[in-house]
Structure formats: structure tokens, C-alpha cells
Protein backbone atom coordinates (compact mmCIF):
# COMPACT_ATOMS: atom_id res chain seq x y z
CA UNK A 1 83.96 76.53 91.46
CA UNK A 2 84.58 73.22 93.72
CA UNK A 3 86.63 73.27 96.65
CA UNK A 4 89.40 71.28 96.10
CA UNK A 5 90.12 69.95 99.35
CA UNK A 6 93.64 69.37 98.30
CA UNK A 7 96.58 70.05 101.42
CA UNK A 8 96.58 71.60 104.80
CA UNK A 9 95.91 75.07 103.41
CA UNK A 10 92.78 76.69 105.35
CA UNK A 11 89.59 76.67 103.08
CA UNK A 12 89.50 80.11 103.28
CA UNK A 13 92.98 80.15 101.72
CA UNK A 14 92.27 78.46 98.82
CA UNK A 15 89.02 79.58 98.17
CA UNK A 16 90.87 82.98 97.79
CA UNK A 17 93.75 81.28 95.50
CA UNK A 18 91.10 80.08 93.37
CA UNK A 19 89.10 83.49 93.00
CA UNK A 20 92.67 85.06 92.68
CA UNK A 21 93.68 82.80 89.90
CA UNK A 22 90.35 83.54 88.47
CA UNK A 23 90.83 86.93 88.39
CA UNK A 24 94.72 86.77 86.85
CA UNK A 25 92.92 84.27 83.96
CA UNK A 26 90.34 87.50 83.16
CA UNK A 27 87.06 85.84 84.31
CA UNK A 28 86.62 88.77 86.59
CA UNK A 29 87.68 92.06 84.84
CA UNK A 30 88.31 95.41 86.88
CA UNK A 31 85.49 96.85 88.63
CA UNK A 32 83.39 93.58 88.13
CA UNK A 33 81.86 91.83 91.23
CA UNK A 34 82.92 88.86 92.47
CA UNK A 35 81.10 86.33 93.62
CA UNK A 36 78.89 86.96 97.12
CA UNK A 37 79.42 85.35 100.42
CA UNK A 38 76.20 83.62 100.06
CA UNK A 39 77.31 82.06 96.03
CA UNK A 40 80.65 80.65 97.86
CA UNK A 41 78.81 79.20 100.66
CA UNK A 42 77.25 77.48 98.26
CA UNK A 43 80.47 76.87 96.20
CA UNK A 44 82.15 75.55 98.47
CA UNK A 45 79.81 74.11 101.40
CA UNK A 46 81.36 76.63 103.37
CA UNK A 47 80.74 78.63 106.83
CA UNK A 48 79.58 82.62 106.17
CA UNK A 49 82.94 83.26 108.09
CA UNK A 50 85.41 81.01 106.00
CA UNK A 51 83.65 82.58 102.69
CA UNK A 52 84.24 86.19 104.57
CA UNK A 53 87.46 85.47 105.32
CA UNK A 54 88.29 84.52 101.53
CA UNK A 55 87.08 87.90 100.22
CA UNK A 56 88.73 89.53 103.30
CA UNK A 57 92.24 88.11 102.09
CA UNK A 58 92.05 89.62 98.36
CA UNK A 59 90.82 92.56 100.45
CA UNK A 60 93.56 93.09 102.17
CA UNK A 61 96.12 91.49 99.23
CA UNK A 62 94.88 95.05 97.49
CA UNK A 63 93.70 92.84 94.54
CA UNK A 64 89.63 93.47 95.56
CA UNK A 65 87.58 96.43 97.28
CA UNK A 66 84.52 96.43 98.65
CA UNK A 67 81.95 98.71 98.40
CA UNK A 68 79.42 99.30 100.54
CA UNK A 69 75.61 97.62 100.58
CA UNK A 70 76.94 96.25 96.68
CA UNK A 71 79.59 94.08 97.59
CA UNK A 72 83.53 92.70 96.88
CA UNK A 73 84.75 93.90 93.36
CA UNK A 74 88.36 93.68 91.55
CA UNK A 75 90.06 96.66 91.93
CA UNK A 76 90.81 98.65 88.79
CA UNK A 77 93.91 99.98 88.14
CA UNK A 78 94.09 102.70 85.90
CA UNK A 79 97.77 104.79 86.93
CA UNK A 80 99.20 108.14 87.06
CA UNK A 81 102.33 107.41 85.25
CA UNK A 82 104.72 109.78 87.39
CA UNK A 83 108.03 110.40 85.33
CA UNK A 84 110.40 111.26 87.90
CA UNK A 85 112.85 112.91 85.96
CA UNK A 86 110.94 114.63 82.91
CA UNK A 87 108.58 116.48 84.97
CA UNK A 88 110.94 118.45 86.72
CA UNK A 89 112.55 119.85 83.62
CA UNK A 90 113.05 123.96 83.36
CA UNK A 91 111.29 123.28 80.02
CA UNK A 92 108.08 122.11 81.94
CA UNK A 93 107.69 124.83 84.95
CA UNK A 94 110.10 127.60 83.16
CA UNK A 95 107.28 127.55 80.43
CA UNK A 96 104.54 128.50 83.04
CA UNK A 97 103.65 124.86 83.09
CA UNK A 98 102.33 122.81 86.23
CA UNK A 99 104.64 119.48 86.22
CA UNK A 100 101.78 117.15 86.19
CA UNK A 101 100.75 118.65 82.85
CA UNK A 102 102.61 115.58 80.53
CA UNK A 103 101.09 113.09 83.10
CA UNK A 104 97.95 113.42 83.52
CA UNK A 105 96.55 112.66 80.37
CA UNK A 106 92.59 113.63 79.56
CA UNK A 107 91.90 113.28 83.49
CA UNK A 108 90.92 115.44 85.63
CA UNK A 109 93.42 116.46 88.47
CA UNK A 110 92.43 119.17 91.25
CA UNK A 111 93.45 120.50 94.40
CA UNK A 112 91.37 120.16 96.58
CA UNK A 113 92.98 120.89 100.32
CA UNK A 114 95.39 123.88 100.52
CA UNK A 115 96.97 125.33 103.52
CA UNK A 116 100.26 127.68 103.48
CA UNK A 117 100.98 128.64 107.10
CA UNK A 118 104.41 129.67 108.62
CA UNK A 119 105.82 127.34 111.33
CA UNK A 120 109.14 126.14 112.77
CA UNK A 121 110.82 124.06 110.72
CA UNK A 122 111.05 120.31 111.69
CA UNK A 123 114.39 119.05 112.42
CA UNK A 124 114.96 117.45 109.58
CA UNK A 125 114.07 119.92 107.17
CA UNK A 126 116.03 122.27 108.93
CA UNK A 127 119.21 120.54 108.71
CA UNK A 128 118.98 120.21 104.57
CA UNK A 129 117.50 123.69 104.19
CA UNK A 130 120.84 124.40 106.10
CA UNK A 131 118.47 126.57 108.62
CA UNK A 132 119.19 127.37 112.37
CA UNK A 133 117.06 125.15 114.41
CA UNK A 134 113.72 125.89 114.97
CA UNK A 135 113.97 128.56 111.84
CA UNK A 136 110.65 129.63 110.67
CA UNK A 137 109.58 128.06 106.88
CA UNK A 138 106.85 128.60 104.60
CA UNK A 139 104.74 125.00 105.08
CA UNK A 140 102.81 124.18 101.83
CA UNK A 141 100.39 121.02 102.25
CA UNK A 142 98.28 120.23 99.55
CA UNK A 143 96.02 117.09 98.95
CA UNK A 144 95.80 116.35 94.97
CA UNK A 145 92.48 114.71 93.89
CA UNK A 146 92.80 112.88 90.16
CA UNK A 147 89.24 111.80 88.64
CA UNK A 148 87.66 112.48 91.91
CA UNK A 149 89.80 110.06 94.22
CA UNK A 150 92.64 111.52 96.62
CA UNK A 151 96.11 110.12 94.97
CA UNK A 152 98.28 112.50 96.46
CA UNK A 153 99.34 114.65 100.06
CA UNK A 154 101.97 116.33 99.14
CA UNK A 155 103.67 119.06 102.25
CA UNK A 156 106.96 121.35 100.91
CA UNK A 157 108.95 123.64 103.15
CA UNK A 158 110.80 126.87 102.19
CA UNK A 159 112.63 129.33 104.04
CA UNK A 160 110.44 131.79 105.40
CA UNK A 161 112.72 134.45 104.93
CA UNK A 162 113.67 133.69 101.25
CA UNK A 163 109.52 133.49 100.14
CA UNK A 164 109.01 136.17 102.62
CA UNK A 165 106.29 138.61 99.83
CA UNK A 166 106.09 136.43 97.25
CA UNK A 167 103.37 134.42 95.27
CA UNK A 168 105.11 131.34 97.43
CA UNK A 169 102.83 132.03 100.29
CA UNK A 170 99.86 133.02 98.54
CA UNK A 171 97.23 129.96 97.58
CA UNK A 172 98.08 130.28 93.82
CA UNK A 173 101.60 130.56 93.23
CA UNK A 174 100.95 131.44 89.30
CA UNK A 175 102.39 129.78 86.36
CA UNK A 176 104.93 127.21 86.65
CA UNK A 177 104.17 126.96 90.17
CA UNK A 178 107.16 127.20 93.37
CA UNK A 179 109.70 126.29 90.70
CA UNK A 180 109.31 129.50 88.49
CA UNK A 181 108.46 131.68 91.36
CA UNK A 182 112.19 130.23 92.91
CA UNK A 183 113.97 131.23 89.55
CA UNK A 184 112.02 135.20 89.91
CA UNK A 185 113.86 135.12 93.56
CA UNK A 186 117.14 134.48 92.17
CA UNK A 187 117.36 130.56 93.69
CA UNK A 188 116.05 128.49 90.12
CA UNK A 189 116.43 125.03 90.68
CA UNK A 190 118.78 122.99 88.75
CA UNK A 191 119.09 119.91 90.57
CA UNK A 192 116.94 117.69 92.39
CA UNK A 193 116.83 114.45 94.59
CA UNK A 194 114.38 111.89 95.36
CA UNK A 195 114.49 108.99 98.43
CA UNK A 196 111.20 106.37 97.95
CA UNK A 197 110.41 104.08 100.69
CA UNK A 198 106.93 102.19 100.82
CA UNK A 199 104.88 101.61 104.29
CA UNK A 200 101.30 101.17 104.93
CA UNK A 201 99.76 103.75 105.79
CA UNK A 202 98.38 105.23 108.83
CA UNK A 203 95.01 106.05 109.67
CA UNK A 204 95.01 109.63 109.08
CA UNK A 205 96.86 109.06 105.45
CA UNK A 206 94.17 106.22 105.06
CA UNK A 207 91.47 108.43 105.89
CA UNK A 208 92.69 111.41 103.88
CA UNK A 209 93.55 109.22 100.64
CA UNK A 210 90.79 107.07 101.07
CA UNK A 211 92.51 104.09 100.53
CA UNK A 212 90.96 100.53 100.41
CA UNK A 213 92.34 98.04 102.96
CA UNK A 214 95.62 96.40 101.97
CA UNK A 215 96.94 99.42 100.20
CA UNK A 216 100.28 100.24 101.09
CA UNK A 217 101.71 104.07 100.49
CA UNK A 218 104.61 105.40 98.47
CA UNK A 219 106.81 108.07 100.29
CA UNK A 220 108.79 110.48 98.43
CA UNK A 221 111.17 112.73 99.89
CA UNK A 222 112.36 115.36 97.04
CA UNK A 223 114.85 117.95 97.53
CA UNK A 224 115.44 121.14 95.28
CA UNK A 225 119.28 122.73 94.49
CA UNK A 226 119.98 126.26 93.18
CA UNK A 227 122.96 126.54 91.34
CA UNK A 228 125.45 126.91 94.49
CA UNK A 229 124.55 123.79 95.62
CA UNK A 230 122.14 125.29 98.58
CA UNK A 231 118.64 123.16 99.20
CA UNK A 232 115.74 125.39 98.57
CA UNK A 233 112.62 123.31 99.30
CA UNK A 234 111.81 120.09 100.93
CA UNK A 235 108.58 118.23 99.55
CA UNK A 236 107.53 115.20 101.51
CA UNK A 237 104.78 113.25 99.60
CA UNK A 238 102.52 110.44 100.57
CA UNK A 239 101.42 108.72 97.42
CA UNK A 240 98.29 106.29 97.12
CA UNK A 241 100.48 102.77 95.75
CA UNK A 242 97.06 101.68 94.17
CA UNK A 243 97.07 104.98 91.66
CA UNK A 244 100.35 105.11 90.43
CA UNK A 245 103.51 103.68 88.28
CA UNK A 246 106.83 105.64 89.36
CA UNK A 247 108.89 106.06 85.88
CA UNK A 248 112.74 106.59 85.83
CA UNK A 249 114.58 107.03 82.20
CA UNK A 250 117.94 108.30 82.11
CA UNK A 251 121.46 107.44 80.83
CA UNK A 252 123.52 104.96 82.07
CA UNK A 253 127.25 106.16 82.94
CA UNK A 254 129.78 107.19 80.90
């Protein structure tokens, strides 16, 4: 690769544009290495900072990681196809199934990190569970680990008093998961609803997920209905961006 020299950019700049374009064009592949600090100092007759800099940007652009004592390599991107709607079917939990089960493919998806304590319930939750304030809830946070790598922290809150004995604030909830153990207590969902927003993340979510610089997080707020219309769990997710498409298919109004 020459530098160009072309425009007011910063070399760093478009020494990146050019390894980026490089990349889009397939000369670098997922998981291969890109060229060294030392092999664009050459390049380009560049400083060891400007050439740092340039792998810094894709860095932080999410499109590289490095790894290290081996150096910068393209990130691959192989994603948990999340279909929003499907998975939460009765057919999927009300059959004893988990509702990853039609996502996840042949991999490999664990949890890793559970903790069920009882606590007061934040605000927020409190006001959709329709709870007095400060009302104790059942707090489920969980940390889900796909192939090996953290994708998911995932916290839900139920009433303490409805889940109060059962398999809801045990470890294992058993087949079908919080879903089918709701339905045994008399409160099955039948309607949920999802807000997404996107942030980047902070350092305990970067820490926990072990995200690569420049990757951004996906929040999903999901709230579960019983048939009279009360709320009967909050789940507040923090998704790794880099791991996953978000899928929505459903009909269009009548």
C-alpha cells in the first residue's frame, strides 16, 4: 500500500480508510491479521504513532480487535440471530422449551453467572409491576455466555410476593423457564413489550461482556402481561452489539 498523500485528511486517517477499504474488498477476511505497526511504517514512511493511531481508529470503529502479544485482527462476526417475536411464543416455553432454543443454532450457549436475591424494587420497575414503592421483588441477573464469549446480562424482576415458594427463586426454574412457571401461578403471559436503545457501554458492562473497544451495547427493556392486562416481570438486558442481529417479522395492519 502507498500513501496517497491526497487532501488535508491526517495520515493516520487515510491510512485507516485504505486498510478499511481493504478489508470491505475481502483482502483481509475475519479473524485474519492485519498488517503490523512496523509493515505500515514501512508502507507508508510513517511515525510508530501515526501507524498506531491508524489501527487504533478501526479499533475503536469496531471493525478490528486486538489481541494481545499477536496483534490487530478483523473482527469476525458470526450473530445470534434474536427473533424478537417468535421466541416468546407459548409454543416455545409452554412446551418446556428455553426461548433461545430456535436461535442458537449448533452453538454452545451457557449460563454462566446466576444470582436470585430479594430486594426493593427500583422505582421504575415498581411503577410497571404496579407495586407500592419500595415493594420487595424477586431480582434474577444472569450473564449468558454463547461459544465461550459473554453476549448477554440479562436482570428480570418479579413480585416477591407472587414467586414467593416457587421454582422462580430457585437457580433452575425447570422447563420452559419464568414463563411456564408464571402460567403454573395462574399469571401466563400473553403479551409482551420491548423498548431498544443503543449506548456504549460502561466499564463494568465492558468488563463483564468483554467487549473490544468501539463496541457499543444494545439495551432491551421487555415487559410481560397476563391476561388482565397486569405486568408480571420486568427484564432489562444489556446485549453485546458485536454478537447479534435483532429480527422483527410480523403483519402489517389491517
Amino acid at each position: 500500500m502507498a500513501d496517497q498523500g491526497a487532501g488535508r485528511q491526517p495520515k493516520y486517517q487515510r491510512i485507516a480508510a485504505d486498510l478499511r477499504n481493504a478489508i470491505q474488498a475481502g483482502e483481509y477476511g475475519p479473524g485474519e491479521r492485519l498488517p503490523g505497526e512496523n509493515d505500515l511504517m514501512a508502507s507508508y514512511g510513517v511515525a510508530r504513532m501515526t501507524a498506531r493511531q491508524a489501527l487504533g481508529t478501526l479499533q475503536s470503529e469496531g471493525v478490528a480487535e486486538a489481541r494481545k502479544g499477536a496483534g490487530v485482527f478483523v473482527r469476525s462476526f458470526r450473530p445470534l440471530r434474536r427473533k424478537g417475536i417468535q421466541r416468546l411464543a407459548e409454543g416455545t416455553w409452554g412446551s418446556g422449551r428455553s426461548i433461545w432454543a430456535s436461535e442458537i443454532e449448533d452453538r454452545t450457549l451457557a449460563v454462566d453467572r446466576i444470582d436470585v436475591t430479594e430486594a426493593a424494587a427500583p422505582e421504575h420497575v415498581a411503577d410497571v409491576l404496579g407495586l407500592a414503592p419500595n415493594a420487595a421483588v424477586c431480582v434474577r441477573s444472569r450473564r449468558f455466555v454463547l461459544d465461550g464469549k459473554p453476549v448477554l446480562l440479562s436482570t428480570s424482576y418479579l413480585s416477591a410476593e407472587l414467586v414467593a415458594g416457587s421454582p422462580i427463586v430457585r437457580e433452575d426454574t425447570g422447563p420452559g423457564g419464568t414463563y411456564a412457571r408464571l402460567a403454573e401461578l395462574g399469571c401466563k403471559p400473553v403479551r409482551f413489550r420491548e423498548e431498544i436503545r443503543c449506548r456504549m457501554p460502561s466499564g463494568d458492562e465492558a468488563e463483564r461482556l468483554g467487549l473490544a473497544q468501539g463496541t457499543p451495547v444494545v439495551l432491551i427493556c421487555r415487559t410481560a402481561f397476563a391476561q388482565d392486562g397486569k405486568a408480571v416481570e420486568v427484564n432489562e438486558m444489556t446485549l453485546d452489539a458485536a454478537a447479534y442481529v435483532l429480527e422483527y417479522e410480523f403483519d402489517g395492519p389491517a
